[in-house]
C-alpha atoms as a PDB file:
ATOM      1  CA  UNK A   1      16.980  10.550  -3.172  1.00  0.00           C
ATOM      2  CA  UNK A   2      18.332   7.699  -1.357  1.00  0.00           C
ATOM      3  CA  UNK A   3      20.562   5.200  -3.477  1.00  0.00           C
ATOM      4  CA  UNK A   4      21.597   1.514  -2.229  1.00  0.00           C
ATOM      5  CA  UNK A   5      25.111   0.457  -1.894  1.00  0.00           C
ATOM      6  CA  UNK A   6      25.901  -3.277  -2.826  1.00  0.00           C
ATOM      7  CA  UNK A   7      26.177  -3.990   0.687  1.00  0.00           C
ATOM      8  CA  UNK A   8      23.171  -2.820   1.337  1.00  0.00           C
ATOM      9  CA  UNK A   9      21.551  -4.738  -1.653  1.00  0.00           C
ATOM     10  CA  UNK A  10      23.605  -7.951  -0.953  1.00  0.00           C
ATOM     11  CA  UNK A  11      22.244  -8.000   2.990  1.00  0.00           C
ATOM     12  CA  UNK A  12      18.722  -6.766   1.726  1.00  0.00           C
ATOM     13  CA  UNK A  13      18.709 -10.632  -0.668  1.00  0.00           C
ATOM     14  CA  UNK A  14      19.631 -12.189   2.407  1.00  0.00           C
ATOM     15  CA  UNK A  15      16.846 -10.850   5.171  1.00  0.00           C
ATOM     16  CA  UNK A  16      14.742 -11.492   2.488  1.00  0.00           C
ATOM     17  CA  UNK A  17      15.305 -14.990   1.946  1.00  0.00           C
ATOM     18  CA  UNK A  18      15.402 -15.427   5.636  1.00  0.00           C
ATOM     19  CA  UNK A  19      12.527 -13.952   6.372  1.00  0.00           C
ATOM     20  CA  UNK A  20      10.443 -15.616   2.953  1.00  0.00           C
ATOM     21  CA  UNK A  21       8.120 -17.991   5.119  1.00  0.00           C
ATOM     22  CA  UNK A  22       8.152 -15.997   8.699  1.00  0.00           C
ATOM     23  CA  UNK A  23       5.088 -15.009  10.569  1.00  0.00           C
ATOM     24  CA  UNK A  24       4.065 -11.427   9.417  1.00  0.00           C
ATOM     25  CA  UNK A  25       4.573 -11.007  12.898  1.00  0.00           C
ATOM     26  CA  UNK A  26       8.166 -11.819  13.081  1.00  0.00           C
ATOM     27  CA  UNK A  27       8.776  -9.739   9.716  1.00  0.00           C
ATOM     28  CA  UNK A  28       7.200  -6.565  11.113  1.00  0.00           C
ATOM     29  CA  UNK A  29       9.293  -6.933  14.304  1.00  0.00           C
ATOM     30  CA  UNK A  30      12.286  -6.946  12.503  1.00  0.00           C
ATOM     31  CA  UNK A  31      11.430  -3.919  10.058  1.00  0.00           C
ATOM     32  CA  UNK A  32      10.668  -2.028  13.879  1.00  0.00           C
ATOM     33  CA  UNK A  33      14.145  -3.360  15.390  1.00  0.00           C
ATOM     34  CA  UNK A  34      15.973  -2.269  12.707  1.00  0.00           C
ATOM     35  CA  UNK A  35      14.815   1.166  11.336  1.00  0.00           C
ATOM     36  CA  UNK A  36      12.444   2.859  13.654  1.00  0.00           C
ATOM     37  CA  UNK A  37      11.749   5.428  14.295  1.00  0.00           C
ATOM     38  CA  UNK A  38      12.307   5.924  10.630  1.00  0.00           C
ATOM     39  CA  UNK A  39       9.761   3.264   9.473  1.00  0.00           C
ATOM     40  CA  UNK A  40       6.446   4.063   8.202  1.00  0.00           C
ATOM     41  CA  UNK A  41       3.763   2.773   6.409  1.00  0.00           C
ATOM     42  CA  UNK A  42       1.388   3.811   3.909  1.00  0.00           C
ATOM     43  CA  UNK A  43      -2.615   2.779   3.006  1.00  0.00           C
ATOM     44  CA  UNK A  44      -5.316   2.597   1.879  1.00  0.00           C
ATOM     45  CA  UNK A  45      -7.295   0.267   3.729  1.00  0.00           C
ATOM     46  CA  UNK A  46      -7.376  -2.813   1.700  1.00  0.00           C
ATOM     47  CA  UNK A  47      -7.920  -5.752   3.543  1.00  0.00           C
ATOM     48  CA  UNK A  48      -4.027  -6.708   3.904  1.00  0.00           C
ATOM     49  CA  UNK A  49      -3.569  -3.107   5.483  1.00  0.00           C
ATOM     50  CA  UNK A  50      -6.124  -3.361   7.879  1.00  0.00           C
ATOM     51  CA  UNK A  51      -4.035  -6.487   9.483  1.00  0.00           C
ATOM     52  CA  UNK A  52      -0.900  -4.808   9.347  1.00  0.00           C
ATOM     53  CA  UNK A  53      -2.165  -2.476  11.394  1.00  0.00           C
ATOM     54  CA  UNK A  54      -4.056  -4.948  13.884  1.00  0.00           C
ATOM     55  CA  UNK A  55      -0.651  -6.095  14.204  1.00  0.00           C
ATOM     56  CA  UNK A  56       1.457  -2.794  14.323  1.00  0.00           C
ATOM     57  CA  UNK A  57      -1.358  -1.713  17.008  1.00  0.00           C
ATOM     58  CA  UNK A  58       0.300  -4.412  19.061  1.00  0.00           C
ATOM     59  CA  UNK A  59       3.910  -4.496  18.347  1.00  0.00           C
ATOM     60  CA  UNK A  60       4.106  -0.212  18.024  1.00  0.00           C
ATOM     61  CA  UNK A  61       1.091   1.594  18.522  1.00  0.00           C
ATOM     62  CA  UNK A  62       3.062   4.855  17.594  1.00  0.00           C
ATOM     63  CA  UNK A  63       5.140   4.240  13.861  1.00  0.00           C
ATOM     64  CA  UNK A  64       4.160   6.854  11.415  1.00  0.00           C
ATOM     65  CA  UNK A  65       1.220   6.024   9.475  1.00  0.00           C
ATOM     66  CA  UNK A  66      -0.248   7.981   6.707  1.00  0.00           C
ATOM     67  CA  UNK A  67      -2.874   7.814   3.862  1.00  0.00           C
ATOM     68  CA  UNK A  68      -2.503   9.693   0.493  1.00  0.00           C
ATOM     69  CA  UNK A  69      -5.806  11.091   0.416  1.00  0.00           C
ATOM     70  CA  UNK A  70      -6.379  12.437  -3.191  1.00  0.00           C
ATOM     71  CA  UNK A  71      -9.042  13.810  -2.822  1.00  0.00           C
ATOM     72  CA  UNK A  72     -11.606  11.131  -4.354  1.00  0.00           C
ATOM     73  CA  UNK A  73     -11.795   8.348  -2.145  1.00  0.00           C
ATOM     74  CA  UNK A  74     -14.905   7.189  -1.280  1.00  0.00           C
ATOM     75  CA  UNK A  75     -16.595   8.006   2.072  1.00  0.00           C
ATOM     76  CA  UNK A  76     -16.562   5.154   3.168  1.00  0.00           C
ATOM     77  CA  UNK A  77     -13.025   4.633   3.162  1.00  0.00           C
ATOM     78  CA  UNK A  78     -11.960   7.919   5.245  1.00  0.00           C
ATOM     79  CA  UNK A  79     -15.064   6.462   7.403  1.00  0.00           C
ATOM     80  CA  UNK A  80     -12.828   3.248   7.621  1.00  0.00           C
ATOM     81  CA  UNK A  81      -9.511   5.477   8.618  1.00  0.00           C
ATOM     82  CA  UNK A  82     -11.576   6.747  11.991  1.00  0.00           C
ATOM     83  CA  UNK A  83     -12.835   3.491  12.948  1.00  0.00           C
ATOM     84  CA  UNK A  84      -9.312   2.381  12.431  1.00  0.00           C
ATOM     85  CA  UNK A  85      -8.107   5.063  14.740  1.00  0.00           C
ATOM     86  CA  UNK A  86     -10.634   4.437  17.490  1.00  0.00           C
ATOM     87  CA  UNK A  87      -9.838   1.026  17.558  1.00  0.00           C
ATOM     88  CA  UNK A  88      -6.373   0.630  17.115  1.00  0.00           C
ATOM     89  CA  UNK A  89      -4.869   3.784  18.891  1.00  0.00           C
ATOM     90  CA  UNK A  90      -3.102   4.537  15.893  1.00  0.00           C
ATOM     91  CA  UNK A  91      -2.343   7.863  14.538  1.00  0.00           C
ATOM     92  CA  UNK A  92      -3.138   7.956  10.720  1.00  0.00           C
ATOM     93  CA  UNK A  93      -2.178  11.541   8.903  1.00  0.00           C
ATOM     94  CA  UNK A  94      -4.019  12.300   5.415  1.00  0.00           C
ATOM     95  CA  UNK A  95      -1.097  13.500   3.004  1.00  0.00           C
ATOM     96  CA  UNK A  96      -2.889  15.322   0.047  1.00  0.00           C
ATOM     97  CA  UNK A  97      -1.657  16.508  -3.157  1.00  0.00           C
ATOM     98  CA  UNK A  98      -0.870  21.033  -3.299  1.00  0.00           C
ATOM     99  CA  UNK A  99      -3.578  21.410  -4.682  1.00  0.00           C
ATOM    100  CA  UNK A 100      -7.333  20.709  -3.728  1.00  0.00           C
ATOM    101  CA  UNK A 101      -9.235  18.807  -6.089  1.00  0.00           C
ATOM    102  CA  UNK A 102     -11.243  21.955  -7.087  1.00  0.00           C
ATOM    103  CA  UNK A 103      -8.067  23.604  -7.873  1.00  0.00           C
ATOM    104  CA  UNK A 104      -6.506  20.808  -9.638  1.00  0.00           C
ATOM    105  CA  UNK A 105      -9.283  20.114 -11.947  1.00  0.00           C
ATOM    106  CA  UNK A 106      -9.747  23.973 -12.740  1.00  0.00           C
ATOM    107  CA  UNK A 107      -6.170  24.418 -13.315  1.00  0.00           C
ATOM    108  CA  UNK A 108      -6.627  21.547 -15.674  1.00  0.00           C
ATOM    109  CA  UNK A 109     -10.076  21.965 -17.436  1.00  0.00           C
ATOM    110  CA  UNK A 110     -11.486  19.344 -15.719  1.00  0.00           C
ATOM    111  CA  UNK A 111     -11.108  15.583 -14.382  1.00  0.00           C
ATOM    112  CA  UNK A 112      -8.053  14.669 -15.170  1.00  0.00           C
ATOM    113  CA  UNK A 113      -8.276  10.928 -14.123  1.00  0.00           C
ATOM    114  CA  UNK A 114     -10.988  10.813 -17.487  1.00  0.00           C
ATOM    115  CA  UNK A 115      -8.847  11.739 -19.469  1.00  0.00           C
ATOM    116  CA  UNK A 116      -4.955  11.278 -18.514  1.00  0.00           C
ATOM    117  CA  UNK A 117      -5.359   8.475 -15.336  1.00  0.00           C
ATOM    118  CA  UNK A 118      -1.422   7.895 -15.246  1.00  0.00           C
ATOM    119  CA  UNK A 119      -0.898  11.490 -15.153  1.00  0.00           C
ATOM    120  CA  UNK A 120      -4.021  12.090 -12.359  1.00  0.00           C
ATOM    121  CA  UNK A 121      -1.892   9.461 -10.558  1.00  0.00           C
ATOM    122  CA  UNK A 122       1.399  10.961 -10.818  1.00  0.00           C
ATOM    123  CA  UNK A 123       0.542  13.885  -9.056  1.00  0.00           C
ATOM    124  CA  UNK A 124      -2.284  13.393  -6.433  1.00  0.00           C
ATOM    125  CA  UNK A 125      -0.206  10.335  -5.572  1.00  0.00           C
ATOM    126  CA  UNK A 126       3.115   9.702  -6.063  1.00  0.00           C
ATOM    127  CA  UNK A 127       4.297  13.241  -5.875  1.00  0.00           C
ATOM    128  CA  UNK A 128       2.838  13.147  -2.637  1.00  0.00           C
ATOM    129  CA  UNK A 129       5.057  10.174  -1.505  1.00  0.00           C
ATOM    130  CA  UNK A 130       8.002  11.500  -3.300  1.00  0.00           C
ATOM    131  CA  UNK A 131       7.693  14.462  -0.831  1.00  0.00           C
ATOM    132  CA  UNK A 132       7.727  11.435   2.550  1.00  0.00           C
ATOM    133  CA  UNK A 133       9.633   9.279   1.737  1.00  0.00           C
ATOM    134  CA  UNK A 134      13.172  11.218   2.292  1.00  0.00           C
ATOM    135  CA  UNK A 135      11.945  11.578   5.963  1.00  0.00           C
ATOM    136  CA  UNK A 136      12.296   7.549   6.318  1.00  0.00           C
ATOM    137  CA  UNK A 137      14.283   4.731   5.740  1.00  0.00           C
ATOM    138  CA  UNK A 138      11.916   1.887   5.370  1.00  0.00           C
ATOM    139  CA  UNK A 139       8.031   1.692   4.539  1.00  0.00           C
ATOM    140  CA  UNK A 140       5.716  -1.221   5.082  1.00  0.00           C
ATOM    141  CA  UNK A 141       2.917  -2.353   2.169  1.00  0.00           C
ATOM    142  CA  UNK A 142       0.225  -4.638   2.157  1.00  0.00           C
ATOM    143  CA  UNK A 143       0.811  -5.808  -1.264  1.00  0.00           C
ATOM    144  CA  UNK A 144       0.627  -9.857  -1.785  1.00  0.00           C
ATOM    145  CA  UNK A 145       1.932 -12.021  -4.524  1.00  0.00           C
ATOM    146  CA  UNK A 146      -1.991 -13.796  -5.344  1.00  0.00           C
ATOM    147  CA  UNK A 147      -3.528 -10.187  -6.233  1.00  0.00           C
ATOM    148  CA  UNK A 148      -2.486 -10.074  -9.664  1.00  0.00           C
ATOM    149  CA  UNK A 149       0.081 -11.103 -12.006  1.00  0.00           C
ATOM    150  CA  UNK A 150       1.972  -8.468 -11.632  1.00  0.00           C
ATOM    151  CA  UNK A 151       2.176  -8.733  -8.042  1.00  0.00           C
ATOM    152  CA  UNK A 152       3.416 -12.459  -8.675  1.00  0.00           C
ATOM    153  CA  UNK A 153       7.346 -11.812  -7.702  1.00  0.00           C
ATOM    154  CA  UNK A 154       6.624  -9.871  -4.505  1.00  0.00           C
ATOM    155  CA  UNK A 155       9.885 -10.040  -2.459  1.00  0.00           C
ATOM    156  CA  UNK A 156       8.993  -9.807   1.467  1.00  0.00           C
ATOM    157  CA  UNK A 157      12.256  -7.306   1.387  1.00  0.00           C
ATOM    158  CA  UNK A 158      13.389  -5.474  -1.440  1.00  0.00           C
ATOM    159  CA  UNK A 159      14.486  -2.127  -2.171  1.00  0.00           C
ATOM    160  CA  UNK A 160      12.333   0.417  -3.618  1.00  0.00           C
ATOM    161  CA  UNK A 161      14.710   2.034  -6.101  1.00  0.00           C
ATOM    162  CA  UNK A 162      11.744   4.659  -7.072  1.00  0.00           C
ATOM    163  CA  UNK A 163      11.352   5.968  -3.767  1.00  0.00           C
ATOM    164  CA  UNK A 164      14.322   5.311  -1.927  1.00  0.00           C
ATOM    165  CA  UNK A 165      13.588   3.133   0.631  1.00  0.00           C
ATOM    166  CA  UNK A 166      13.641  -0.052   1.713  1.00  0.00           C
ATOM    167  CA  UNK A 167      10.156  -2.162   0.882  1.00  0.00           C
ATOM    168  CA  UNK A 168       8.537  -4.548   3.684  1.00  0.00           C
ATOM    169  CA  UNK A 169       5.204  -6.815   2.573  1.00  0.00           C
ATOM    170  CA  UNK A 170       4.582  -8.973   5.477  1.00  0.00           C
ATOM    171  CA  UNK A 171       2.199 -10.248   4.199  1.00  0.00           C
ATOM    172  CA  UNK A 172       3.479 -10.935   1.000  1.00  0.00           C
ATOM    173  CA  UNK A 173       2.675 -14.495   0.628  1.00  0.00           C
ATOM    174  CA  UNK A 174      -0.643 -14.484   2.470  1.00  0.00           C
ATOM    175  CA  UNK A 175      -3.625 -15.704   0.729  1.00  0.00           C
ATOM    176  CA  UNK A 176      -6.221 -13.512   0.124  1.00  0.00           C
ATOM    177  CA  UNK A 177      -8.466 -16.186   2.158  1.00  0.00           C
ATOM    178  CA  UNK A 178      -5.768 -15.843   4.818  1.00  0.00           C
ATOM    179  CA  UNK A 179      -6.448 -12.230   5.128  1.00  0.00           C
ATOM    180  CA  UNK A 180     -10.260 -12.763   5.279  1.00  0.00           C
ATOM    181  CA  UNK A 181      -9.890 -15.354   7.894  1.00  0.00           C
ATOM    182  CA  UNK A 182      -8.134 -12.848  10.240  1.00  0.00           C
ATOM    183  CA  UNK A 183     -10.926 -10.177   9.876  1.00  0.00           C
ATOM    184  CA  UNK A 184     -13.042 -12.145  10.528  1.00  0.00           C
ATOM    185  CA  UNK A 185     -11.776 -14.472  13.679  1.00  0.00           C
ATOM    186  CA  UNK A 186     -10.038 -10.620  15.129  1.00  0.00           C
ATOM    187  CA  UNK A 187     -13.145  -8.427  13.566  1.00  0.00           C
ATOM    188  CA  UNK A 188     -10.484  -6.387  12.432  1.00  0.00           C
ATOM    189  CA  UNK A 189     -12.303  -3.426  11.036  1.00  0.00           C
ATOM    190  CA  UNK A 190     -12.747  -3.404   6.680  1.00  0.00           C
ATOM    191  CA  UNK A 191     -14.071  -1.824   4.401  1.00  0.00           C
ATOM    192  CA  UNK A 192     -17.954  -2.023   4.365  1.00  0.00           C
ATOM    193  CA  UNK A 193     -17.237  -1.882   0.481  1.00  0.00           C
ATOM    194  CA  UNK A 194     -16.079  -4.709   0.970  1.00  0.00           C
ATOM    195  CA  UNK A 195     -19.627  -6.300   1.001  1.00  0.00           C
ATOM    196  CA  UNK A 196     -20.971  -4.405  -2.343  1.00  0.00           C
ATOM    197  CA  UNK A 197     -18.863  -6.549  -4.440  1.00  0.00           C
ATOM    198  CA  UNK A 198     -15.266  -4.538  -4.186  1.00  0.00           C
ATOM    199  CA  UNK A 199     -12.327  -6.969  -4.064  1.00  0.00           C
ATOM    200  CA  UNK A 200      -9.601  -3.512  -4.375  1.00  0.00           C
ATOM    201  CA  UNK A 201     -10.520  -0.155  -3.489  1.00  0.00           C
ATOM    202  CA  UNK A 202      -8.863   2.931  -4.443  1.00  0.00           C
ATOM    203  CA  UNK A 203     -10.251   6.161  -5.967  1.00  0.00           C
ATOM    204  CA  UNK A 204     -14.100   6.398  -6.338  1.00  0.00           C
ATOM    205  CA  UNK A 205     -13.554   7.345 -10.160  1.00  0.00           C
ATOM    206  CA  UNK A 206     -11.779   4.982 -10.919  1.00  0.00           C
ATOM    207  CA  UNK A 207     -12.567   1.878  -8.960  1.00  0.00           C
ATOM    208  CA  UNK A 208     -15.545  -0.850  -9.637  1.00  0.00           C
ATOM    209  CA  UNK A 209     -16.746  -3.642  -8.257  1.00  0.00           C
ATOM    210  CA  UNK A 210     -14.987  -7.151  -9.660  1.00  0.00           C
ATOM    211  CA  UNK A 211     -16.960  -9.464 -11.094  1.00  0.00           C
ATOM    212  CA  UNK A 212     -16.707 -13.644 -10.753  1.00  0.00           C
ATOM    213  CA  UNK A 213     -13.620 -14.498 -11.836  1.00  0.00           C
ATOM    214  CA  UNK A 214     -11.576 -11.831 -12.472  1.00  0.00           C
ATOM    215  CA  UNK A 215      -8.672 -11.340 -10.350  1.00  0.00           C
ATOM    216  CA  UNK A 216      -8.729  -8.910  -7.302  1.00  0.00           C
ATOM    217  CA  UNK A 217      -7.560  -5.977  -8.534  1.00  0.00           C
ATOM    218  CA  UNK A 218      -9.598  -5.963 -12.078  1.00  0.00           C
ATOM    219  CA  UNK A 219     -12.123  -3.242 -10.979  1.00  0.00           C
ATOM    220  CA  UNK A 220      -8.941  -0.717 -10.865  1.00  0.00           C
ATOM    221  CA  UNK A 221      -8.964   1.482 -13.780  1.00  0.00           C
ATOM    222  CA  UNK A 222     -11.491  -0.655 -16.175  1.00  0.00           C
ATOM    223  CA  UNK A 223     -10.607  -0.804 -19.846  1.00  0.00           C
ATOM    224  CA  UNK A 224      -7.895   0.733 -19.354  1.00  0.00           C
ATOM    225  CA  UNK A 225      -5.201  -1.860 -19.396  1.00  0.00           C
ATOM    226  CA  UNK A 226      -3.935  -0.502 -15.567  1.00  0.00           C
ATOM    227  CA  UNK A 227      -3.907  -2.000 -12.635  1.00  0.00           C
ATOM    228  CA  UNK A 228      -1.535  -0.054 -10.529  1.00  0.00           C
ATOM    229  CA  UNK A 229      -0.892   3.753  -9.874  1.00  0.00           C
ATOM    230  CA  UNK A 230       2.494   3.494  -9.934  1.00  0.00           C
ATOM    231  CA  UNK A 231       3.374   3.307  -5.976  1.00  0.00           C
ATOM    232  CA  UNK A 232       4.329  -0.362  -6.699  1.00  0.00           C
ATOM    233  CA  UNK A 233       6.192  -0.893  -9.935  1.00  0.00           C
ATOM    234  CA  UNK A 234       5.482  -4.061 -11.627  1.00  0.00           C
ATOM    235  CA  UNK A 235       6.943  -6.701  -9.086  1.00  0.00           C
ATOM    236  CA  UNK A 236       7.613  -9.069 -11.858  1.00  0.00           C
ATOM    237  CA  UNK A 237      10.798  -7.344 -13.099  1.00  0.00           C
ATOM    238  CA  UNK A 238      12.355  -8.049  -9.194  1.00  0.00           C
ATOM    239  CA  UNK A 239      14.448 -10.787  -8.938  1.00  0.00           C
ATOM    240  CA  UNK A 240      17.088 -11.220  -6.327  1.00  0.00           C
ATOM    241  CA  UNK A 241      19.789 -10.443  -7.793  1.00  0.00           C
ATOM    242  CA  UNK A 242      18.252  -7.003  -8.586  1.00  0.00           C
ATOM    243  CA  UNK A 243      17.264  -6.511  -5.198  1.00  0.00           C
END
């Protein structure tokens, strides 16, 4: 795996404090001028993905795109990926775990998300980025700071120490009324999910609608004191001079 020198973490604190209050625009530009072809981006087509791409359709149509498809997301999500394609012109490859989800949960005596979700995780997701991510440089999220708390210290840049690569949310300090907005003024294709009540949308398992107010990602892993798979350590520990 990668590792970042101090120069690299020094000039890494200082895009990022250039680029703090740019136009997502501006940001993605950058992140294309400086490390494709060896930028990608992963989804999973929340509502701050589906912008990035309306924007990556314009700025470069071709980047690498992928979605870790585990093997339970809900139809209409992988419904959502082909619309997205159609639309956009961009080229979006379904990474899945070795094994199929028939094999994985007879190998394992059943669903292992009921019984070990951290572990179900692990390895029908981020095993399957661990495998990408030497292949780039850079990756671009839709993560922003107002989804949850501990999303709060988003950096637009920082580096991904878990991965090896360096982390771009352009979006970072959008509002999640910001993002709406653009759907709906671009009718940027969503997630018809979207309209049952789902404020975050992951694995059909594991994923319920919110209810009024709780914060966006609360119908991730109910009761279970989790709110993230582990793709996006807890962005509160992040401060710049760990960057």
């Amino acid at each position: 795996m990668k590792t970042a020198t101090p120069e690299l973490l020094d000039q890494i604190a200082f895009w990022n404090a250039q680029l703090e209050s740019a136009p997502p625009e501006r940001i993605l530009q950058w992140a294309i001028d400086r490390y494709a072809p060896k930028l990608t981006m992963a989804t999973a087509f929340g509502t701050s993905g589906c912008v990035i791409l309306s924007f990556l359709a314009k700025l470069i149509p071709q980047i690498p795109v992928f979605n870790i498809d585990t093997g339970y997301q809900f139809p209409e999500t992988l419904d959502l990926l082909e619309r997205i394609q159609r639309e956009f012109g961009i080229k979006i490859e379904r990474l899945s775990a070795e094994q199929s989800v028939e094999e994985y949960e007879k190998a394992n005596g059943g669903a292992v998300y009921q019984t070990d979700s951290n572990r179900c995780c692990y390895e029908r997701k981020i095993k399957v980025l661990e495998r990408i991510a030497p292949q780039y440089d850079a990756w671009i999220s839709g993560i922003r700071r107002d989804q949850s708390h501990s999303r709060a210290a988003t950096q637009i840049i920082s580096w991904d120490a878990k991965f090896g690569l360096v982390k771009i949310a352009p979006l970072a300090y959008w509002t999640g009324e910001q993002v709406w907005s653009k759907i709906i003024y671009e009718a940027i294709p969503y997630n018809v999910l979207y309209d049952q009540g789902y404020t975050s949308i992951g694995c059909a398992p594991c994923t319920r609608p919110t209810l009024p107010g709780e914060d966006e990602r609360a119908g991730r892993w109910s009761g279970q004191n989790k709110t993230e798979c582990g793709l996006h350590p807890s962005e509160m520990s992040l401060t710049n001079a760990q960057l």
